[in-house]
PDB file of N, CA and C in Angstrom:
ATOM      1  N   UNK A   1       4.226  -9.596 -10.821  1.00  0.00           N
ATOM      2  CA  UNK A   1       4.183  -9.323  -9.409  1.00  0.00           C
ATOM      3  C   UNK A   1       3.591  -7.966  -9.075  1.00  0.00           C
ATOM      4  N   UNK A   2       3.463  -6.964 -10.072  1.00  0.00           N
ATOM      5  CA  UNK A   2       3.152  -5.742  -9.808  1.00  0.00           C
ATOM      6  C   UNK A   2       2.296  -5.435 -11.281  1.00  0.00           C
ATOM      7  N   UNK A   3       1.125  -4.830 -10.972  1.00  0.00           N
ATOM      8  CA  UNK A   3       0.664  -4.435 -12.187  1.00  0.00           C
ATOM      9  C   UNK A   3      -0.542  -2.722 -11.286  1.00  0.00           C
ATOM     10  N   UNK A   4      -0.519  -1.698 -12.099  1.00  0.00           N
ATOM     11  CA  UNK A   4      -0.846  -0.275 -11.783  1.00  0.00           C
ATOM     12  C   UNK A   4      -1.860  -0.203 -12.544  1.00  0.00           C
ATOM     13  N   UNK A   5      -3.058   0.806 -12.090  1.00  0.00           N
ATOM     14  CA  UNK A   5      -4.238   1.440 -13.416  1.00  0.00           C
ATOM     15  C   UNK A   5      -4.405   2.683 -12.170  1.00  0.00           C
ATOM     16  N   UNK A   6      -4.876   3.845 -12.756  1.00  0.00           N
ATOM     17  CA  UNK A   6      -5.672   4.567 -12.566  1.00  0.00           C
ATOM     18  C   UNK A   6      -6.900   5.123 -12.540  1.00  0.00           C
ATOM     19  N   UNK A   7      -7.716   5.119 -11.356  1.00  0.00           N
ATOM     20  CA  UNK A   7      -9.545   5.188 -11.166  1.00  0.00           C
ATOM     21  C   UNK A   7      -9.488   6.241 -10.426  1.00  0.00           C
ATOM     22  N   UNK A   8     -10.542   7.338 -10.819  1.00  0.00           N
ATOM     23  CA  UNK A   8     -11.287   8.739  -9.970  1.00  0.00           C
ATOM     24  C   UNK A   8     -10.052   9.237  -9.115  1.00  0.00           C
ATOM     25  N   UNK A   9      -8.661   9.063 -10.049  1.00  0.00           N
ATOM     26  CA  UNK A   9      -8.135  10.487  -9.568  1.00  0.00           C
ATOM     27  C   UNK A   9      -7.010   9.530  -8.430  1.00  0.00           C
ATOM     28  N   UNK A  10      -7.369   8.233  -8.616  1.00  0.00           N
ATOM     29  CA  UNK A  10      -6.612   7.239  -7.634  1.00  0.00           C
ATOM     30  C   UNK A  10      -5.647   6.413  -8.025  1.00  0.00           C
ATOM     31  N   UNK A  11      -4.422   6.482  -7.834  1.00  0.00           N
ATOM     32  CA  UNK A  11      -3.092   5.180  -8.232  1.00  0.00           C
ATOM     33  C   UNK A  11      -3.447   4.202  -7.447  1.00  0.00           C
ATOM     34  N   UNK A  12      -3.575   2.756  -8.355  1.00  0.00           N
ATOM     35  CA  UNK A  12      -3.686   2.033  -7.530  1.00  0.00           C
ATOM     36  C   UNK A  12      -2.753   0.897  -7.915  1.00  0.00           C
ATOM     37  N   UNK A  13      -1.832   0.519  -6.950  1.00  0.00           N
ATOM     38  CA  UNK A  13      -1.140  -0.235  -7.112  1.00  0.00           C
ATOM     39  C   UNK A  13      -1.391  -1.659  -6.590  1.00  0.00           C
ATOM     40  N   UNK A  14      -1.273  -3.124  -7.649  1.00  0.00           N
ATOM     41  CA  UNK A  14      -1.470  -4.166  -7.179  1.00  0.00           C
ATOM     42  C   UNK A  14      -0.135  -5.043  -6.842  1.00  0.00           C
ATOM     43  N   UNK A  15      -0.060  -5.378  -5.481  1.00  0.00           N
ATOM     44  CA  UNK A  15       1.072  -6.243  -5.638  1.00  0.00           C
ATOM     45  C   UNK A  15       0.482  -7.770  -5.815  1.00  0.00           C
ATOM     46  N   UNK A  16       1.324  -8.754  -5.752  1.00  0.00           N
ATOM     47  CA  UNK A  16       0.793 -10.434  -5.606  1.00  0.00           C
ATOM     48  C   UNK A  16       2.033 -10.908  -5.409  1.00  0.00           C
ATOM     49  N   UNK A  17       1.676 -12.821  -4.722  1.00  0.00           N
ATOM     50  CA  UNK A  17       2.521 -13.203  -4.877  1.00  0.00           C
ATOM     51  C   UNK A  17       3.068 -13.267  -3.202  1.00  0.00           C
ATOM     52  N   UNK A  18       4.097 -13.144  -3.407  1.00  0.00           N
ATOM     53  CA  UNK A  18       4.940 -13.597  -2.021  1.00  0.00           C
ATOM     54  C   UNK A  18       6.098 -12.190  -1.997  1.00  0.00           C
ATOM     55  N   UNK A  19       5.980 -11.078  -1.265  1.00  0.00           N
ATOM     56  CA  UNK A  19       6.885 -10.179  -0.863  1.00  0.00           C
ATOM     57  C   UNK A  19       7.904 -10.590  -0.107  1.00  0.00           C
ATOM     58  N   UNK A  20       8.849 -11.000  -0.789  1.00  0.00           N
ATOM     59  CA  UNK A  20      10.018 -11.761   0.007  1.00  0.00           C
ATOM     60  C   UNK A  20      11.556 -11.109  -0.317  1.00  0.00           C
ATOM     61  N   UNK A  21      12.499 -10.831   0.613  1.00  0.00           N
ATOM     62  CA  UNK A  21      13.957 -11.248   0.274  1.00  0.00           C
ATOM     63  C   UNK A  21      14.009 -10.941  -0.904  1.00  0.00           C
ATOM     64  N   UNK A  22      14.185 -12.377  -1.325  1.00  0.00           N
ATOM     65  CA  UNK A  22      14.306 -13.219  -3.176  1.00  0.00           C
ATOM     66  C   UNK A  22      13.849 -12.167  -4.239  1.00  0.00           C
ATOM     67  N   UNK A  23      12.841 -11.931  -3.805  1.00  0.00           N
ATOM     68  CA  UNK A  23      11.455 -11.267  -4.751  1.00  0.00           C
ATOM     69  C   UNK A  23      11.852  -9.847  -4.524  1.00  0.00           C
ATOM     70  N   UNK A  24      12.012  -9.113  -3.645  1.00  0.00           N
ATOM     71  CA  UNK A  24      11.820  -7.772  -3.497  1.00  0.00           C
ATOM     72  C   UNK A  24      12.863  -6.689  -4.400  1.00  0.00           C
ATOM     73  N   UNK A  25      14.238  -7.019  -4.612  1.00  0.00           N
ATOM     74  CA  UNK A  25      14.917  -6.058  -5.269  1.00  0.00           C
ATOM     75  C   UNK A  25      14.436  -6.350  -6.523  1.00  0.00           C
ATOM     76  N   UNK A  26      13.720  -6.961  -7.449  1.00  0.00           N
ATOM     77  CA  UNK A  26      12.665  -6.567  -8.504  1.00  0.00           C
ATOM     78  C   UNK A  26      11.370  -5.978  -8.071  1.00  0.00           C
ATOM     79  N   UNK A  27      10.945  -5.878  -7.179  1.00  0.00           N
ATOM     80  CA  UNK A  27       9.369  -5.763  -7.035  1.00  0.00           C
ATOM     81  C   UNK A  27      10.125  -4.280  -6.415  1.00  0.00           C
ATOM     82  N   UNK A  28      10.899  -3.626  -5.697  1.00  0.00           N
ATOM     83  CA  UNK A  28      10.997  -2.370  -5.215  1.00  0.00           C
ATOM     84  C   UNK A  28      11.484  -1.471  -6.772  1.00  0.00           C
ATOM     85  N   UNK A  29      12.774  -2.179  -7.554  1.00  0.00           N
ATOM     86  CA  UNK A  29      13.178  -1.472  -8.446  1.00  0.00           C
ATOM     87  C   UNK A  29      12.020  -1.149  -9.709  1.00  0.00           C
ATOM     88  N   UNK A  30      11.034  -1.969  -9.475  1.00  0.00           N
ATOM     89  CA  UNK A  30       9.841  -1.408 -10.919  1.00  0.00           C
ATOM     90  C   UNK A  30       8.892  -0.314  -9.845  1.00  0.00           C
ATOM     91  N   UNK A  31       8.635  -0.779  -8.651  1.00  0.00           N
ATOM     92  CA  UNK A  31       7.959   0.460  -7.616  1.00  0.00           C
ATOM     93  C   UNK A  31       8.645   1.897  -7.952  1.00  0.00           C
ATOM     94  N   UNK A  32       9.869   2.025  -7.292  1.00  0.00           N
ATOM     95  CA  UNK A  32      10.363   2.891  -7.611  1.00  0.00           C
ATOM     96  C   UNK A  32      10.229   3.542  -8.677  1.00  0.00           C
ATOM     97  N   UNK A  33      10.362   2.902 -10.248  1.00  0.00           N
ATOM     98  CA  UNK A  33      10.647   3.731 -11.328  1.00  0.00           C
ATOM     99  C   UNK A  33       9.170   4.235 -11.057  1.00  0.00           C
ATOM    100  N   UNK A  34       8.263   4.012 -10.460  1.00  0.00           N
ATOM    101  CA  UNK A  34       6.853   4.407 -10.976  1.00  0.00           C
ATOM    102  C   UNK A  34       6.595   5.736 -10.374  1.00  0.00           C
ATOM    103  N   UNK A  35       7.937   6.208  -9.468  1.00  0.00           N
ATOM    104  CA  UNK A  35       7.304   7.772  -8.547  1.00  0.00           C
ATOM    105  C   UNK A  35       6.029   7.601  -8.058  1.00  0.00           C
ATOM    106  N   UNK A  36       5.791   6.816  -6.934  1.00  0.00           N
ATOM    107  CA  UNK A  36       4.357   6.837  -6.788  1.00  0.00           C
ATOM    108  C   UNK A  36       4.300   8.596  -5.882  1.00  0.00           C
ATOM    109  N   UNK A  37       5.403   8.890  -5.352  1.00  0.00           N
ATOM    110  CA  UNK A  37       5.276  10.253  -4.627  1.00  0.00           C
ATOM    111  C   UNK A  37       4.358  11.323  -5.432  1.00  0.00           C
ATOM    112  N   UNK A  38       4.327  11.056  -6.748  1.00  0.00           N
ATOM    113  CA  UNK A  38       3.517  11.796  -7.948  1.00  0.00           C
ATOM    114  C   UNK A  38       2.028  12.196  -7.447  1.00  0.00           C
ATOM    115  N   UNK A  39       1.900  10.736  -7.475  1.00  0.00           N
ATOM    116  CA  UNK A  39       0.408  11.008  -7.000  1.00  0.00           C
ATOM    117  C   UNK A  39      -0.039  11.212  -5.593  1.00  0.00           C
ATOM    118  N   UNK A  40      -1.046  12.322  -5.851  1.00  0.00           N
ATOM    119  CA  UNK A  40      -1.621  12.365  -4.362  1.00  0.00           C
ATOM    120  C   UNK A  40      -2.739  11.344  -3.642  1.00  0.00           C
ATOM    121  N   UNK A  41      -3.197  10.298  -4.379  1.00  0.00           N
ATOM    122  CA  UNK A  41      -4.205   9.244  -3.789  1.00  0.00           C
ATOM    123  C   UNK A  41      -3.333   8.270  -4.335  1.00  0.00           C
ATOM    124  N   UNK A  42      -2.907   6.986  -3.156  1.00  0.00           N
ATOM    125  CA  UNK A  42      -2.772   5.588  -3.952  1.00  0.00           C
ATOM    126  C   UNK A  42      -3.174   4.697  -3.084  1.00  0.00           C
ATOM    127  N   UNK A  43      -3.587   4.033  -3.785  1.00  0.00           N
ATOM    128  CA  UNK A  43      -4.372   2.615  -3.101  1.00  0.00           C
ATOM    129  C   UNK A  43      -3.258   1.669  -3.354  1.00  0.00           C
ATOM    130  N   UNK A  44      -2.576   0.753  -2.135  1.00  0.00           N
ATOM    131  CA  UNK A  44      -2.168  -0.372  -2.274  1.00  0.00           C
ATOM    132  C   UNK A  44      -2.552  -1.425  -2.171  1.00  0.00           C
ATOM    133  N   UNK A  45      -3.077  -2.170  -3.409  1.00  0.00           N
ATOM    134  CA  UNK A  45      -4.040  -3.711  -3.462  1.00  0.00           C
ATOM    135  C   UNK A  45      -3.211  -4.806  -3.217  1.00  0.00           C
ATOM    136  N   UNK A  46      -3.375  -5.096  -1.795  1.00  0.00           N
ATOM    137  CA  UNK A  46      -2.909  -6.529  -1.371  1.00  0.00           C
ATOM    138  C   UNK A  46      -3.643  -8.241  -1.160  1.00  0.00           C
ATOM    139  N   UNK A  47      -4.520  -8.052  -2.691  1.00  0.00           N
ATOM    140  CA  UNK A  47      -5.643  -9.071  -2.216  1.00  0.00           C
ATOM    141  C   UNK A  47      -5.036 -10.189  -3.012  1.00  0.00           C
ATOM    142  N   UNK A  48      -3.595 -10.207  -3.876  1.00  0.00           N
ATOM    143  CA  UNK A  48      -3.501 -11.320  -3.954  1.00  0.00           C
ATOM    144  C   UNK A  48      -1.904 -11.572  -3.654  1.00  0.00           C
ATOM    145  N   UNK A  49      -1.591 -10.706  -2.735  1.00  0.00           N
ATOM    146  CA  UNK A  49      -0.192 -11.163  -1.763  1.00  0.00           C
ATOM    147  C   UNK A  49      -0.692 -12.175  -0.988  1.00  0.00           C
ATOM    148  N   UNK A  50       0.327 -13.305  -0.714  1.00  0.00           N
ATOM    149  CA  UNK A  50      -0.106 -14.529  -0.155  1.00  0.00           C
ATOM    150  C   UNK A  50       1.328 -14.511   1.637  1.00  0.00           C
ATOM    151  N   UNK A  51       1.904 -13.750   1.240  1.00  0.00           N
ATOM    152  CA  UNK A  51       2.777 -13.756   2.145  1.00  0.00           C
ATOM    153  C   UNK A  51       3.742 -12.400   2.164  1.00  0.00           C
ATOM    154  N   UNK A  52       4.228 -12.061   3.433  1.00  0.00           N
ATOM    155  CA  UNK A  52       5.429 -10.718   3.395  1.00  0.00           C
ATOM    156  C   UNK A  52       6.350 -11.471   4.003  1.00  0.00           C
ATOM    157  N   UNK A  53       7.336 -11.114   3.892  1.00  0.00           N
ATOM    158  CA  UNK A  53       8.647 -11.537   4.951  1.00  0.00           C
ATOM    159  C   UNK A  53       9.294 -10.395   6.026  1.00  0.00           C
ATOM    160  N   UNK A  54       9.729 -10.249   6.945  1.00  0.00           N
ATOM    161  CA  UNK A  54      10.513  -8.691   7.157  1.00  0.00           C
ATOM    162  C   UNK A  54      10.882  -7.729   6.005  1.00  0.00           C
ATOM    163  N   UNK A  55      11.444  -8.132   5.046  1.00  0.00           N
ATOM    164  CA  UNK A  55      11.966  -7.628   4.014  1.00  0.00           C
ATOM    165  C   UNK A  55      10.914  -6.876   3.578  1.00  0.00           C
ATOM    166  N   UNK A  56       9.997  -7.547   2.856  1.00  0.00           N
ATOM    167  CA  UNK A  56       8.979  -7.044   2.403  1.00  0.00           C
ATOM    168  C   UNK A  56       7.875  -5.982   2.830  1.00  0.00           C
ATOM    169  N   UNK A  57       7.926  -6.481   4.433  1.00  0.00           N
ATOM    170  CA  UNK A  57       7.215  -5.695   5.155  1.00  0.00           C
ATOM    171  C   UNK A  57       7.618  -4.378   5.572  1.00  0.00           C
ATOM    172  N   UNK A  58       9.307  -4.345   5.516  1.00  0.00           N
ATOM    173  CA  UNK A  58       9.634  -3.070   5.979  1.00  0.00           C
ATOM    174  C   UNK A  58       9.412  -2.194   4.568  1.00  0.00           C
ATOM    175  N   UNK A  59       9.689  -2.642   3.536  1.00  0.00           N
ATOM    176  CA  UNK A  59      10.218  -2.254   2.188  1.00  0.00           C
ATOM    177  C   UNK A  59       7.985  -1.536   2.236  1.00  0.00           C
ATOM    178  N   UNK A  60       7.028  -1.986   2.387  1.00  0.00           N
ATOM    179  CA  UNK A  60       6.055  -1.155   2.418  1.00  0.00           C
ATOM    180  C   UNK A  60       5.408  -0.103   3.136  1.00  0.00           C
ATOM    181  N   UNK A  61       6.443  -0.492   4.534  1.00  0.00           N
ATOM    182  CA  UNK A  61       6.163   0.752   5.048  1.00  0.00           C
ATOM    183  C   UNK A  61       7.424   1.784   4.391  1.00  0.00           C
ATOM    184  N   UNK A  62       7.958   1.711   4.184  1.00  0.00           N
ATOM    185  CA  UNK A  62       8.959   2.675   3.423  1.00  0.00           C
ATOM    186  C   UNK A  62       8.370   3.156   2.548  1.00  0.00           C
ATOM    187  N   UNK A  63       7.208   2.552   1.476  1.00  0.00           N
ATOM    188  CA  UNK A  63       6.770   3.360   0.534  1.00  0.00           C
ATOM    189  C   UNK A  63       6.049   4.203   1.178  1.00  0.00           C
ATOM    190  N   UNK A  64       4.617   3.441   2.198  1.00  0.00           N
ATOM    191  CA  UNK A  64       3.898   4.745   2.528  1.00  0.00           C
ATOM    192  C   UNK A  64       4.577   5.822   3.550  1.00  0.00           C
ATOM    193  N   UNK A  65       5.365   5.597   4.112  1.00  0.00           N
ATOM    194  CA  UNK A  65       6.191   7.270   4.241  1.00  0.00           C
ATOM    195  C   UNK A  65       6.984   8.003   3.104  1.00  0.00           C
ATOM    196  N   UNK A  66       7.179   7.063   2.287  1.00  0.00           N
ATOM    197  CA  UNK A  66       7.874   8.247   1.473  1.00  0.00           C
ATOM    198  C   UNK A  66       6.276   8.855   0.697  1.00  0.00           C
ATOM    199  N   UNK A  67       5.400   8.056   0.459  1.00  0.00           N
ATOM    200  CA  UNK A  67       3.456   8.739  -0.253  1.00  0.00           C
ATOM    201  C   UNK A  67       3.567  10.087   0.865  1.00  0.00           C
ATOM    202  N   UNK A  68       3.126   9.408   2.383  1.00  0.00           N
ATOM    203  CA  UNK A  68       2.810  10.534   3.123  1.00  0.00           C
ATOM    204  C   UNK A  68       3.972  11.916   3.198  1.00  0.00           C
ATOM    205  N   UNK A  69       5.035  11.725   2.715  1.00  0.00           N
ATOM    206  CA  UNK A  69       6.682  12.855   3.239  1.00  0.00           C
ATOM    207  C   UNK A  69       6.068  13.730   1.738  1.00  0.00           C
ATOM    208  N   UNK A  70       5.413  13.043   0.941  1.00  0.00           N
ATOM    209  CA  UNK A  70       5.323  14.209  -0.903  1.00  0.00           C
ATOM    210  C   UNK A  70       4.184  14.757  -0.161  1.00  0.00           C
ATOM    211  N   UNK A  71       3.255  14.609   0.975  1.00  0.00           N
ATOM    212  CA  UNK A  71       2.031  15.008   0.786  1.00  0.00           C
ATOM    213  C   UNK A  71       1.002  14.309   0.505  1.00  0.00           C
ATOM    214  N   UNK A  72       1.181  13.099   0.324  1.00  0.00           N
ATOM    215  CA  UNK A  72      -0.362  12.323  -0.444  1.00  0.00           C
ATOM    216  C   UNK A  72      -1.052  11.195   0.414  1.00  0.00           C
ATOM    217  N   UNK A  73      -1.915  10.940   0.261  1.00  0.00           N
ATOM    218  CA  UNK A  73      -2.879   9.770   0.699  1.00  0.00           C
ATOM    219  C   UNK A  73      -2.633   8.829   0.215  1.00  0.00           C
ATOM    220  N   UNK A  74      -2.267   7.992   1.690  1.00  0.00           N
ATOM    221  CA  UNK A  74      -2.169   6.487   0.830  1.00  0.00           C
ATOM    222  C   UNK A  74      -3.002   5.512   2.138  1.00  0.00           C
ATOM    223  N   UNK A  75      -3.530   4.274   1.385  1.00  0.00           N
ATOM    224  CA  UNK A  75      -4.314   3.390   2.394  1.00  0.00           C
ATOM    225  C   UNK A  75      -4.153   2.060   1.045  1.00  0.00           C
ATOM    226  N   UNK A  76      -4.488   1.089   2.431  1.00  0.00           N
ATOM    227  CA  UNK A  76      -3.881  -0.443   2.201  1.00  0.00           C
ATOM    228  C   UNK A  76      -5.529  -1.182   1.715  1.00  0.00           C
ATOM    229  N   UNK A  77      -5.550  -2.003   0.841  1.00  0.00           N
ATOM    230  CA  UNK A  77      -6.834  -2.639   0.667  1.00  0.00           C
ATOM    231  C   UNK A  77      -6.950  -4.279   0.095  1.00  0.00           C
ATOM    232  N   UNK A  78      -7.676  -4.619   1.174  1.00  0.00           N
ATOM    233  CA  UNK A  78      -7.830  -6.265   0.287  1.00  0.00           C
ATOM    234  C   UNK A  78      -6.786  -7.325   1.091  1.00  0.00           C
ATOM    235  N   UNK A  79      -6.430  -7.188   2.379  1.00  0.00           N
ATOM    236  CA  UNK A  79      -5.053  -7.929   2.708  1.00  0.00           C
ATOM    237  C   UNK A  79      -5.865  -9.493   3.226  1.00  0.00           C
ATOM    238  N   UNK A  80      -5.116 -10.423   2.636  1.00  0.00           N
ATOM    239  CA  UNK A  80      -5.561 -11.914   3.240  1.00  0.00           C
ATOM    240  C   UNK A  80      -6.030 -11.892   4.537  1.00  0.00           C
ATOM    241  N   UNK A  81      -6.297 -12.191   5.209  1.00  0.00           N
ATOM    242  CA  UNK A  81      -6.518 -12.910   6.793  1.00  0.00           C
ATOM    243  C   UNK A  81      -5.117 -12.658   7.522  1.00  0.00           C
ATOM    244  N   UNK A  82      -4.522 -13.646   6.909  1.00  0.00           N
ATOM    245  CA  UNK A  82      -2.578 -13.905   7.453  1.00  0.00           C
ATOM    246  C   UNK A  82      -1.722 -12.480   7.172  1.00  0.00           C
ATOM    247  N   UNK A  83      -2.418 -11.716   6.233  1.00  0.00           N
ATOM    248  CA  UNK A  83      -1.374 -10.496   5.633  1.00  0.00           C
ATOM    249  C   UNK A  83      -1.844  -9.477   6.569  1.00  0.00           C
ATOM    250  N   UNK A  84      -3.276  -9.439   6.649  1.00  0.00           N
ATOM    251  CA  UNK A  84      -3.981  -8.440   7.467  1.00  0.00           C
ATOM    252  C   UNK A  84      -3.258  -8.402   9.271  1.00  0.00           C
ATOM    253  N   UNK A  85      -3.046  -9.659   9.536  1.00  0.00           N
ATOM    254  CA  UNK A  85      -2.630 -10.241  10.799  1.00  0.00           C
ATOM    255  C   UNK A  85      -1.380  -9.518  11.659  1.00  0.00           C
ATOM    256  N   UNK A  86      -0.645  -9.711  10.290  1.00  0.00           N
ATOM    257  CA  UNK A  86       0.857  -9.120  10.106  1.00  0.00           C
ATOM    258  C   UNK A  86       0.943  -7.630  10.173  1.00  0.00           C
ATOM    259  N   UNK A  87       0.141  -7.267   9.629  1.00  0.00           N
ATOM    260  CA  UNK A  87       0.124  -5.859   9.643  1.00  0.00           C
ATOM    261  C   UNK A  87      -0.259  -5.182  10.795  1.00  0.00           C
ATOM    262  N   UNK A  88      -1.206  -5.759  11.007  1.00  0.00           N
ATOM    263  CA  UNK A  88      -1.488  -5.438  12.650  1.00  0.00           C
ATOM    264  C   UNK A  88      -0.702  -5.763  13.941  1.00  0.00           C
ATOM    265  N   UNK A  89       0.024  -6.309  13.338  1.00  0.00           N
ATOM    266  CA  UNK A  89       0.709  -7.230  14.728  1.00  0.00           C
ATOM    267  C   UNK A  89       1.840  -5.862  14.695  1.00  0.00           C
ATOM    268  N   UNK A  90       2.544  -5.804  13.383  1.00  0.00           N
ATOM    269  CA  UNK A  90       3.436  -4.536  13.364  1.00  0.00           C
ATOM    270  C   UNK A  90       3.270  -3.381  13.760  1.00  0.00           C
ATOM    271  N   UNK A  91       1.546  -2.928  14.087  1.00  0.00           N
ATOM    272  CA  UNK A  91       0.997  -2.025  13.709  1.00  0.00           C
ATOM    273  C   UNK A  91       0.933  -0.747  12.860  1.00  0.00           C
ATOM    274  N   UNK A  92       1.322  -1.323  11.451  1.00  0.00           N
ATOM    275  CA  UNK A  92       1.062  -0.436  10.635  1.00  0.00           C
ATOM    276  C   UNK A  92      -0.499   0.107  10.337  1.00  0.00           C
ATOM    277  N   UNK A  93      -1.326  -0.293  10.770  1.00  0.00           N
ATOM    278  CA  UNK A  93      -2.845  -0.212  10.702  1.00  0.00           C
ATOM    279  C   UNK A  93      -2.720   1.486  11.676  1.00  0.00           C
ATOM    280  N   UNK A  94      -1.697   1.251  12.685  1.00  0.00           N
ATOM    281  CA  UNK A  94      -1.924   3.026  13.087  1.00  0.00           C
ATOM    282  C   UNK A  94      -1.032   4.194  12.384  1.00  0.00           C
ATOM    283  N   UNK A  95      -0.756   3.721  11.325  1.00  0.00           N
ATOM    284  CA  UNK A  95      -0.151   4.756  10.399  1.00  0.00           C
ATOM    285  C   UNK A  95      -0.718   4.926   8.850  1.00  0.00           C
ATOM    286  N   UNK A  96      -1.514   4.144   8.380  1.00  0.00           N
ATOM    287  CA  UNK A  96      -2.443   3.597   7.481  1.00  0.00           C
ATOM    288  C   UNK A  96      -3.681   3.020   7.475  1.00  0.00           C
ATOM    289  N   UNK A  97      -4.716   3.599   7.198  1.00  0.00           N
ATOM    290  CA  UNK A  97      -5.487   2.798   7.020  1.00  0.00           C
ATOM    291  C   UNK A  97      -5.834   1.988   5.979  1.00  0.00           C
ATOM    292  N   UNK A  98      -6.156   0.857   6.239  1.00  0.00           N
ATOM    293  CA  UNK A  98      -6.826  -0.555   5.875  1.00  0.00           C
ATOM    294  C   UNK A  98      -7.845  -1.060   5.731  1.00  0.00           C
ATOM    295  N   UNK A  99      -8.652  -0.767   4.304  1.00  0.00           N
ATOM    296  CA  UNK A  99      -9.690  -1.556   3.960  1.00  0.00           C
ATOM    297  C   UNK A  99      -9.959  -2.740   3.406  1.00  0.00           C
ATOM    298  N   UNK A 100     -11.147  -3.670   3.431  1.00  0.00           N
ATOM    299  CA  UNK A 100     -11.513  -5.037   3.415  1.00  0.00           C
ATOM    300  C   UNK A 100     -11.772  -4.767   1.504  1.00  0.00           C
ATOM    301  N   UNK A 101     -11.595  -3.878   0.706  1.00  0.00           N
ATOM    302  CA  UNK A 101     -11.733  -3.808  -0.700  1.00  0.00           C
ATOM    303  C   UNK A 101     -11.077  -2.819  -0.828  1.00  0.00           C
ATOM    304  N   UNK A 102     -10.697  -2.588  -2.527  1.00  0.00           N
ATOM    305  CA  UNK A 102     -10.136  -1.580  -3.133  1.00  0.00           C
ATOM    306  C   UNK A 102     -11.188  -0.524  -3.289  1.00  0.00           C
ATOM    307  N   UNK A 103     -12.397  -0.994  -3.504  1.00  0.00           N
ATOM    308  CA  UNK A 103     -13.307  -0.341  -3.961  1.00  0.00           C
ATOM    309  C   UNK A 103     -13.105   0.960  -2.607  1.00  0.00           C
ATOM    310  N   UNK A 104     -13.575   0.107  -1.430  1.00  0.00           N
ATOM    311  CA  UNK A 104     -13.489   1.209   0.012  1.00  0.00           C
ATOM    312  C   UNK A 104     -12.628   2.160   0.367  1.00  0.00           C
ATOM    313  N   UNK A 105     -11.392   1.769  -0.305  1.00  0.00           N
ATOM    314  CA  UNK A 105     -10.027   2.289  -0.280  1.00  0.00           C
ATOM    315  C   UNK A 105     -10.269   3.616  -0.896  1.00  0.00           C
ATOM    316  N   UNK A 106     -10.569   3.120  -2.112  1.00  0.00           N
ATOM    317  CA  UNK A 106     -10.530   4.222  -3.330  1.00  0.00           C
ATOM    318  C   UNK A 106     -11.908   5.130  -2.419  1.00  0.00           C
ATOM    319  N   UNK A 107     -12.889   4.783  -2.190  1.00  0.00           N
ATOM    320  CA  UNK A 107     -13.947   5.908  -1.972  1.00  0.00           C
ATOM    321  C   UNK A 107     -13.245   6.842  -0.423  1.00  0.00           C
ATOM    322  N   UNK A 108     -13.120   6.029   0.321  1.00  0.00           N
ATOM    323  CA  UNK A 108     -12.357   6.968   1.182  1.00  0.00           C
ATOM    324  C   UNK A 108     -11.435   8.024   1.055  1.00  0.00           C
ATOM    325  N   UNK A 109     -10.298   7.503  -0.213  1.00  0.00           N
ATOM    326  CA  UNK A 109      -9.002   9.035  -0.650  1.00  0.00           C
ATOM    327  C   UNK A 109      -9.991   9.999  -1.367  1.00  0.00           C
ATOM    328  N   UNK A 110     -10.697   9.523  -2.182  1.00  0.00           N
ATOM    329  CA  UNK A 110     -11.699  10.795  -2.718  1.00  0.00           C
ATOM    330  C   UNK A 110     -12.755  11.251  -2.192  1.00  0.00           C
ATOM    331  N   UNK A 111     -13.027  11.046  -0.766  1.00  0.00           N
ATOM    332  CA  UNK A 111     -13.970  11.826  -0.222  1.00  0.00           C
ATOM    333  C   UNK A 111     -12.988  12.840   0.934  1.00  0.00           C
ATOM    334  N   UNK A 112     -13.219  14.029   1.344  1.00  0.00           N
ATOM    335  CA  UNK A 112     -12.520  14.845   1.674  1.00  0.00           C
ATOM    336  C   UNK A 112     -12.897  14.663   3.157  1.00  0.00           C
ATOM    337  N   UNK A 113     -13.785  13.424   4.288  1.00  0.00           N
ATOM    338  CA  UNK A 113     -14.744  13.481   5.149  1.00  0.00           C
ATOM    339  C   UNK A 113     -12.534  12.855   6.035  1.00  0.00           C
ATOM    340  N   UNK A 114     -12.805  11.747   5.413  1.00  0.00           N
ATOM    341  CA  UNK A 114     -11.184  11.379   6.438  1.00  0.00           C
ATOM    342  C   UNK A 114      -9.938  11.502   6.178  1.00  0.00           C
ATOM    343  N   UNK A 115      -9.584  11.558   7.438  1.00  0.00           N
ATOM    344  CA  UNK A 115      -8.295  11.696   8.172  1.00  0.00           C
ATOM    345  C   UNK A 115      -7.083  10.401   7.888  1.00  0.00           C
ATOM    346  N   UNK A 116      -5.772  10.939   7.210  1.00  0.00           N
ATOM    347  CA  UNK A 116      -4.921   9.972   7.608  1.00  0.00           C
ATOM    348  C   UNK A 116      -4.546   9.831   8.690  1.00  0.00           C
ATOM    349  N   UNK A 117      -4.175   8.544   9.135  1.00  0.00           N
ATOM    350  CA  UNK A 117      -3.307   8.451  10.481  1.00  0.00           C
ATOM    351  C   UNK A 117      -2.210   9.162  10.226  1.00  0.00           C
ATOM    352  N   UNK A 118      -1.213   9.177  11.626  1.00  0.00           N
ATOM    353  CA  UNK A 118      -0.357  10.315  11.594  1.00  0.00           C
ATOM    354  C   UNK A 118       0.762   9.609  10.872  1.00  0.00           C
ATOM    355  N   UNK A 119       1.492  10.424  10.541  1.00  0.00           N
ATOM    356  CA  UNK A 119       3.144   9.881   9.880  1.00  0.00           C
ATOM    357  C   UNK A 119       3.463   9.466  10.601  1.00  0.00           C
ATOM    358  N   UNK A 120       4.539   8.300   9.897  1.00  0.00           N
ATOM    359  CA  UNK A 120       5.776   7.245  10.165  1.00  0.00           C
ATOM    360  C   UNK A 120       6.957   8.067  10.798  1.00  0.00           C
TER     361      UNK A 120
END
């Protein structure tokens, strides 16, 4: 459900799968051990989450405030159609930005040109 690598200085974390309820007190307790607060760039890859639930959804904005509260850059990349939808509807899109690839994600935290949205 979760698998991590590091590119140009960037954490990038992949989730998949279905962020649910059921699913989440494993998928938060391996997040957690990982300190993503560590790093100052992380990319969250949502290109093969197929679904969030409330649960899930609150449980990610919780990470990127606790990224943005250490100091670091974080932005969302790759979200389905339906995931992208959701996110917007919540509007987390004005506290994060959201790219259509990881690739975009990643070039944006390592260029020094943008701006995060404001904190949670």
């Amino acid at each position: 459900m979760i698998n991590y690598y590091k590119t140009k200085g960037v954490f990038v974390l992949e989730l998949s799968n279905e962020i649910t309820l059921t699913t989440l007190a494993d998928i938060r307790s391996r997040i957690d051990s990982l300190n993503l607060q560590q790093y100052p760039k992380v990319v969250v890859d949502l290109s093969k989450v197929s679904f969030f639930d409330s649960s899930g959804m609150g449980y990610l904005v919780i990470l990127i405030k606790n990224v943005k509260l250490a100091q670091g850059k974080i932005a969302l990349a790759a979200p389905k159609p339906m995931v992208k939808k959701l996110l917007t509807a919540i509007k987390v899109d004005r506290f994060v930005n959201i790219y259509d690839t990881v690739e975009d994600a990643i070039m944006f935290l390592t260029s020094d040109n943008g701006e995060q949205p404001p904190q949670l």
